[in-house]
C-alpha atoms as a PDB file:
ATOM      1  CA  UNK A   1      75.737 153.056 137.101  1.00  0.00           C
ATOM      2  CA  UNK A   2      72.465 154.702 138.371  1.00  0.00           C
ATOM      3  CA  UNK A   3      72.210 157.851 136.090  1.00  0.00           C
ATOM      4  CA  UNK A   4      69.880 160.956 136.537  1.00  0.00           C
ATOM      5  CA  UNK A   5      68.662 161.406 133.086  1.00  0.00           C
ATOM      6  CA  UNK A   6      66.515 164.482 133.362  1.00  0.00           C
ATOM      7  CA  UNK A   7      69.435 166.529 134.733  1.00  0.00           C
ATOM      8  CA  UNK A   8      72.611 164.676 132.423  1.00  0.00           C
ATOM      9  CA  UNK A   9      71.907 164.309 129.505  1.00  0.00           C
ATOM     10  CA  UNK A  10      70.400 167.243 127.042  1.00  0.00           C
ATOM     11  CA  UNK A  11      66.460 166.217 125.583  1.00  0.00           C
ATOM     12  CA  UNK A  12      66.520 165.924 122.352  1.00  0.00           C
ATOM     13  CA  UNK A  13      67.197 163.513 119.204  1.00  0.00           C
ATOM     14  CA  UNK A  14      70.393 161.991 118.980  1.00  0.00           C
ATOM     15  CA  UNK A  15      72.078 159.749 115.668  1.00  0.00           C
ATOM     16  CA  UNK A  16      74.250 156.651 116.305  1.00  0.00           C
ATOM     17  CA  UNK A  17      77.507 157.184 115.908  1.00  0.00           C
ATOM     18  CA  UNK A  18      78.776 154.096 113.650  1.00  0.00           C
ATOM     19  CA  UNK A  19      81.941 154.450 113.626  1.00  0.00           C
ATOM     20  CA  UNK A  20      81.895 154.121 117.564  1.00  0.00           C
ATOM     21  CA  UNK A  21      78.993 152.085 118.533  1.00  0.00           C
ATOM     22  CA  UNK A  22      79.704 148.378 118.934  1.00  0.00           C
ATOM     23  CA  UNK A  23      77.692 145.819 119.554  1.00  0.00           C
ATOM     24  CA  UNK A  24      79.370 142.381 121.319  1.00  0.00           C
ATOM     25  CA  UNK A  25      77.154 139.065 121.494  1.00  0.00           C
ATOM     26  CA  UNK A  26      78.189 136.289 124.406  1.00  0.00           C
ATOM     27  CA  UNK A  27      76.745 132.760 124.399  1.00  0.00           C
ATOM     28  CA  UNK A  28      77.707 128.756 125.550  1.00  0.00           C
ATOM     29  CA  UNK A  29      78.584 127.162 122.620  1.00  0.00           C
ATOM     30  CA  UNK A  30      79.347 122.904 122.626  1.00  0.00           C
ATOM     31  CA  UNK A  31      76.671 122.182 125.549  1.00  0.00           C
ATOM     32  CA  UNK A  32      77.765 125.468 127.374  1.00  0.00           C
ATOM     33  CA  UNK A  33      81.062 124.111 127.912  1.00  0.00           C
ATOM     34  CA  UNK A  34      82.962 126.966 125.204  1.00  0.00           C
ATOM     35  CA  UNK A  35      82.174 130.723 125.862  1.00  0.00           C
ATOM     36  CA  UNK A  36      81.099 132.266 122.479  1.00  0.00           C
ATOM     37  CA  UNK A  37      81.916 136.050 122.184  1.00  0.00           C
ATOM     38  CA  UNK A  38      81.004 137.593 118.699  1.00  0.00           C
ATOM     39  CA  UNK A  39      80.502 141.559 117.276  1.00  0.00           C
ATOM     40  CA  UNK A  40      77.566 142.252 114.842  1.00  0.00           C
ATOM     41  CA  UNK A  41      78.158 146.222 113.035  1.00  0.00           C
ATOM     42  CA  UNK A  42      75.863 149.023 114.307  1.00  0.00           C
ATOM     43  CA  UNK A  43      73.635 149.938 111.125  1.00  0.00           C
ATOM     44  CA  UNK A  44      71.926 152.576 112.665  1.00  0.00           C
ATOM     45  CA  UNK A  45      69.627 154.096 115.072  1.00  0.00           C
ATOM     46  CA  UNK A  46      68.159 157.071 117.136  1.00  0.00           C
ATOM     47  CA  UNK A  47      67.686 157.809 120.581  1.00  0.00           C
ATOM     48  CA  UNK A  48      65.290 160.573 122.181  1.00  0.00           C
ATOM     49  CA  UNK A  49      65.727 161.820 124.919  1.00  0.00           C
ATOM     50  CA  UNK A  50      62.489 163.328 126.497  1.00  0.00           C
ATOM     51  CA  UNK A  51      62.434 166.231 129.039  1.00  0.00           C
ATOM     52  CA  UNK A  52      60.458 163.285 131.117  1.00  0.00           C
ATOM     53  CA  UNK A  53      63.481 160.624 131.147  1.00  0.00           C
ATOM     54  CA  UNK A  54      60.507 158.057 130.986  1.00  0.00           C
ATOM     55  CA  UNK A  55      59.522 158.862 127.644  1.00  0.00           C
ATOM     56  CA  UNK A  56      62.581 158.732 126.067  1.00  0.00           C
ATOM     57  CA  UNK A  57      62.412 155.865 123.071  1.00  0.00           C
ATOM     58  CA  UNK A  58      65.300 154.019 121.174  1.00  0.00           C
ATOM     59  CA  UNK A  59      65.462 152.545 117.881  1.00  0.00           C
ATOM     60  CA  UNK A  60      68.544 150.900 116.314  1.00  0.00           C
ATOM     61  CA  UNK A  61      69.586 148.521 113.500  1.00  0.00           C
ATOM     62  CA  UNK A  62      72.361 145.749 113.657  1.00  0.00           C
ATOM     63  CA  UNK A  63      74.040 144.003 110.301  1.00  0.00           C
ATOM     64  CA  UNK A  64      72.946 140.529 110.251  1.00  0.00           C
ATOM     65  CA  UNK A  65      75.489 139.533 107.987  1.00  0.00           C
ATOM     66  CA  UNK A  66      78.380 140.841 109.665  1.00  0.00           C
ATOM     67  CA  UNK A  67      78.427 138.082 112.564  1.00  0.00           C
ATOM     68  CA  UNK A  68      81.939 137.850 113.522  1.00  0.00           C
ATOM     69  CA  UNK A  69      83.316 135.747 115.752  1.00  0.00           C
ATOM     70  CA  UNK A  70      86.551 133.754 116.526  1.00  0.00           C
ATOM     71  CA  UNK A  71      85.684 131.043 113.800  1.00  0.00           C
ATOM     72  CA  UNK A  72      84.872 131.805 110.589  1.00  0.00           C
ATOM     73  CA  UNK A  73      82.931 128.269 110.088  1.00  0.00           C
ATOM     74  CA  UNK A  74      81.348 129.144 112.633  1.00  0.00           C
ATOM     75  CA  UNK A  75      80.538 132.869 111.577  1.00  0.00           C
ATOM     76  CA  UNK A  76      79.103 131.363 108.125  1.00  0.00           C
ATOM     77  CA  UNK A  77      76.771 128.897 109.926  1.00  0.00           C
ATOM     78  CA  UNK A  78      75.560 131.681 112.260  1.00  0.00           C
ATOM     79  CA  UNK A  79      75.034 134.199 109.121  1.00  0.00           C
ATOM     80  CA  UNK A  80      73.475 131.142 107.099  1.00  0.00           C
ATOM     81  CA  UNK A  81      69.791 129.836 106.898  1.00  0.00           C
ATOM     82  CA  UNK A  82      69.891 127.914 109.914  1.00  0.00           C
ATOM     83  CA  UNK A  83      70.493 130.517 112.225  1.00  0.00           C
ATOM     84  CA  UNK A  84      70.251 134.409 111.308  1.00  0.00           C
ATOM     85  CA  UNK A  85      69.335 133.937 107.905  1.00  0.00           C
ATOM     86  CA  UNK A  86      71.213 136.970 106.871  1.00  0.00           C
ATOM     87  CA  UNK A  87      70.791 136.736 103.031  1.00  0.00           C
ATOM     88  CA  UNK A  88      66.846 136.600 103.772  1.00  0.00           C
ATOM     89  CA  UNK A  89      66.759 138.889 106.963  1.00  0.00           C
ATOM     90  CA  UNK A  90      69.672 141.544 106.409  1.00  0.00           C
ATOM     91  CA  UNK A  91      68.802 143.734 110.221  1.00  0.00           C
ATOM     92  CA  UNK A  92      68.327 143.164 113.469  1.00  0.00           C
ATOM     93  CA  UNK A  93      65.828 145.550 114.134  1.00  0.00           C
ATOM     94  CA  UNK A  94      65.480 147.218 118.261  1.00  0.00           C
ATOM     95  CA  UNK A  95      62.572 149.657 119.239  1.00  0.00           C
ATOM     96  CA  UNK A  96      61.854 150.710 122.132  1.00  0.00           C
ATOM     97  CA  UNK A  97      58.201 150.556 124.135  1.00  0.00           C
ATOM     98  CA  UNK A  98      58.932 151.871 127.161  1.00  0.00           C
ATOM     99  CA  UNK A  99      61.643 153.472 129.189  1.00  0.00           C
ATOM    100  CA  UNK A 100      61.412 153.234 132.716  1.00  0.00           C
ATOM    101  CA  UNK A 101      63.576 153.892 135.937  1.00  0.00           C
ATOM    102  CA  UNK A 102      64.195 150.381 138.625  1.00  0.00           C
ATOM    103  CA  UNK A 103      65.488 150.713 142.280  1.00  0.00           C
ATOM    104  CA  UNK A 104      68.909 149.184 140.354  1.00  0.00           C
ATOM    105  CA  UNK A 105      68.934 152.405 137.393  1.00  0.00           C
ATOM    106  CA  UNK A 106      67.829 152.791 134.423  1.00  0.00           C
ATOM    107  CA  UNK A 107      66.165 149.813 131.797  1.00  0.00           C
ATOM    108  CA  UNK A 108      64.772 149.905 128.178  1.00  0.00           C
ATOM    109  CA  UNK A 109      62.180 147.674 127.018  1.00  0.00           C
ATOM    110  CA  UNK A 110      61.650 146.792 123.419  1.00  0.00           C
ATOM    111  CA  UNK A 111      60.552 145.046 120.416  1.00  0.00           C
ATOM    112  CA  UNK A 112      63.660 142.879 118.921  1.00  0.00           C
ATOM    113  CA  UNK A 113      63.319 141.659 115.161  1.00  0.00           C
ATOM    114  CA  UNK A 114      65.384 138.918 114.364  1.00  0.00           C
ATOM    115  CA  UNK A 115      64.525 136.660 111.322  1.00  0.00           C
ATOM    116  CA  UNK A 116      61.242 138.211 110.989  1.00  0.00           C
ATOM    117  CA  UNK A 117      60.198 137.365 114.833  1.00  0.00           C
ATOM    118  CA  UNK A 118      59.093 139.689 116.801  1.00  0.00           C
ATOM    119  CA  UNK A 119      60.035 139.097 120.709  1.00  0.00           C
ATOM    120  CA  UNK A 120      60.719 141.480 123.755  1.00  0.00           C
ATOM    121  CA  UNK A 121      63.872 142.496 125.649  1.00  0.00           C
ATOM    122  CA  UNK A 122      64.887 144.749 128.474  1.00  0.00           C
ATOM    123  CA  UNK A 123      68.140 146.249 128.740  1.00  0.00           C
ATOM    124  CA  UNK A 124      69.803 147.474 131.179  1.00  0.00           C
ATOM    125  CA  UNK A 125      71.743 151.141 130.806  1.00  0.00           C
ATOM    126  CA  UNK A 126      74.844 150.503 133.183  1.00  0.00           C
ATOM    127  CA  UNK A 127      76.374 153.000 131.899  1.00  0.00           C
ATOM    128  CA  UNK A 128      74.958 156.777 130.843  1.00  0.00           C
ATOM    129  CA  UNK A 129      77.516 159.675 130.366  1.00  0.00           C
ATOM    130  CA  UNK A 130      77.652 163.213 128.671  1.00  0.00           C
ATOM    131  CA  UNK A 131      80.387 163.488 125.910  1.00  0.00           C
ATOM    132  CA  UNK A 132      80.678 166.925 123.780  1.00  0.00           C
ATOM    133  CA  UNK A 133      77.538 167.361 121.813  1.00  0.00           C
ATOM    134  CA  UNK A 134      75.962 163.793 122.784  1.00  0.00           C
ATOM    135  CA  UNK A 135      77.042 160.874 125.124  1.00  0.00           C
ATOM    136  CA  UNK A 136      78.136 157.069 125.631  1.00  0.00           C
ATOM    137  CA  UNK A 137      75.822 154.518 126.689  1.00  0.00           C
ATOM    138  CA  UNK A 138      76.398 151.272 127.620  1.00  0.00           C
ATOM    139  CA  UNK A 139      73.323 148.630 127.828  1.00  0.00           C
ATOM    140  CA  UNK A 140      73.201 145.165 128.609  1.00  0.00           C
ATOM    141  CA  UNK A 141      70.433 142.157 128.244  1.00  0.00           C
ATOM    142  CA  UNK A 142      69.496 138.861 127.533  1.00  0.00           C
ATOM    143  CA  UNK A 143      68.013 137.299 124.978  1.00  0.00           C
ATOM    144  CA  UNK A 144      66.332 133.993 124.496  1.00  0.00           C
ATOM    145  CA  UNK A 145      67.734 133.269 120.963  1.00  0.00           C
ATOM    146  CA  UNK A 146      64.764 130.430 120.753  1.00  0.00           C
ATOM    147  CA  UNK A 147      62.011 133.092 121.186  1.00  0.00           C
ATOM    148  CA  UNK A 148      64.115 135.620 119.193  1.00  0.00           C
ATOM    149  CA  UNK A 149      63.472 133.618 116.279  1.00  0.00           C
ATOM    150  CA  UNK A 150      66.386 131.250 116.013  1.00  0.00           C
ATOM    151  CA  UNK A 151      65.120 127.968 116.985  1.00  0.00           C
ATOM    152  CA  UNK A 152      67.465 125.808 115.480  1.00  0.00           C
ATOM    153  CA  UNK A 153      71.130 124.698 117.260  1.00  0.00           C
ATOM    154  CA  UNK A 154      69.746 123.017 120.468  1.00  0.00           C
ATOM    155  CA  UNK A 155      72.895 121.472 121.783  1.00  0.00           C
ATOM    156  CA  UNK A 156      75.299 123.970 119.443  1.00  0.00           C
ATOM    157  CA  UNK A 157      74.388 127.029 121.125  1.00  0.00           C
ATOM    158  CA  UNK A 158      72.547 128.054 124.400  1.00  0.00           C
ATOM    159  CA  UNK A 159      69.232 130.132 124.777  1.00  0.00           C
ATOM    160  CA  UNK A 160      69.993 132.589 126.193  1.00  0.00           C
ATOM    161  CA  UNK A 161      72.861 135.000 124.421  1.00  0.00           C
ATOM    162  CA  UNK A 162      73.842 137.877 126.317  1.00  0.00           C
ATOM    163  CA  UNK A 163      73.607 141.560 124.161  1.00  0.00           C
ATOM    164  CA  UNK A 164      76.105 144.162 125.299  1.00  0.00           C
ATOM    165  CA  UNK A 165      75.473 147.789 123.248  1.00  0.00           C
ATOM    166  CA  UNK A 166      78.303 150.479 123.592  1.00  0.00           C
ATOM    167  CA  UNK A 167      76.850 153.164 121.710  1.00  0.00           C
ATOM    168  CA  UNK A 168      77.692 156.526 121.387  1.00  0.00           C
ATOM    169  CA  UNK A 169      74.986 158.987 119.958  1.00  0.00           C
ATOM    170  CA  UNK A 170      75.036 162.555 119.067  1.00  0.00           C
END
């Protein structure tokens, strides 16, 4: 959904909403044979929204330890050293560098902390809309786990995991 920013939604800083904001991770699992769909809970975050939609900025945390899935063997492997290393790295951590405006819509670039890596992703905001004293946003990326920081689970899990955040801020 191509959004006009500057005219849509109000400038100005806006709070996650926790108790609506989702976020949903998707990834091959078993040599990309099994689809892998999982949640992780919203911790928090802020967006801005600047009169010039292209320096609006983003930050938001995710609970490392509340991987959830369809398995909960798998769900304690993913939380566990191997993988997130929740006990040792509690948040996923998101901030945004740059915000910028494609022929397809909208996209968000960013620092992503995982594990104490560093690494960049770019979502995309499919979906932008005003709500009462705020609004919804839906973005979507990729991620390459490997470069993200988890570099362990060739042949469990596939590189790239796919992000979806449904947030609503106001």
């Amino acid at each position: 959904m191509t959004t006009n920013l500057s005219t849509s939604i109000r400038p100005g800083t806006y709070t996650l909403d926790l108790a609506r904001s989702t976020c949903t991770l998707n990834a091959a699992h078993a040599f990309g044979l099994k689809p892998v769909t999982a949640t992780v809970s919203v911790l928090g975050g802020t967006v801005t929204v600047a009169a010039d939609p292209t320096a609006s900025s983003a930050s938001a945390r995710l609970d490392a330890g509340s991987f959830t899935s369809d398995d909960p063997k798998r769900d304690k492997d993913i939380r566990g050293k191997r993988f997130l290393d929740a006990a040792a790295h509690p948040v996923i951590g998101f901030r945004s560098t740059a915000c910028a405006r494609t022929p397809a819509g909208w996209s968000m670039t960013g620092v992503l902390s995982v594990r104490g890596t560093d690494s960049t992703v770019t979502l995309t905001l499919d979906e932008l809309e005003p709500i009462g004293d705020g609004f919804r946003c839906v973005a979507r990326g990729t991620i390459d786990r490997v470069t993200a920081g988890v570099k362990t689970g060739r042949g469990i899990i596939a590189r790239p995991v796919h992000i979806t955040l449904d947030v609503y801020a106001s």
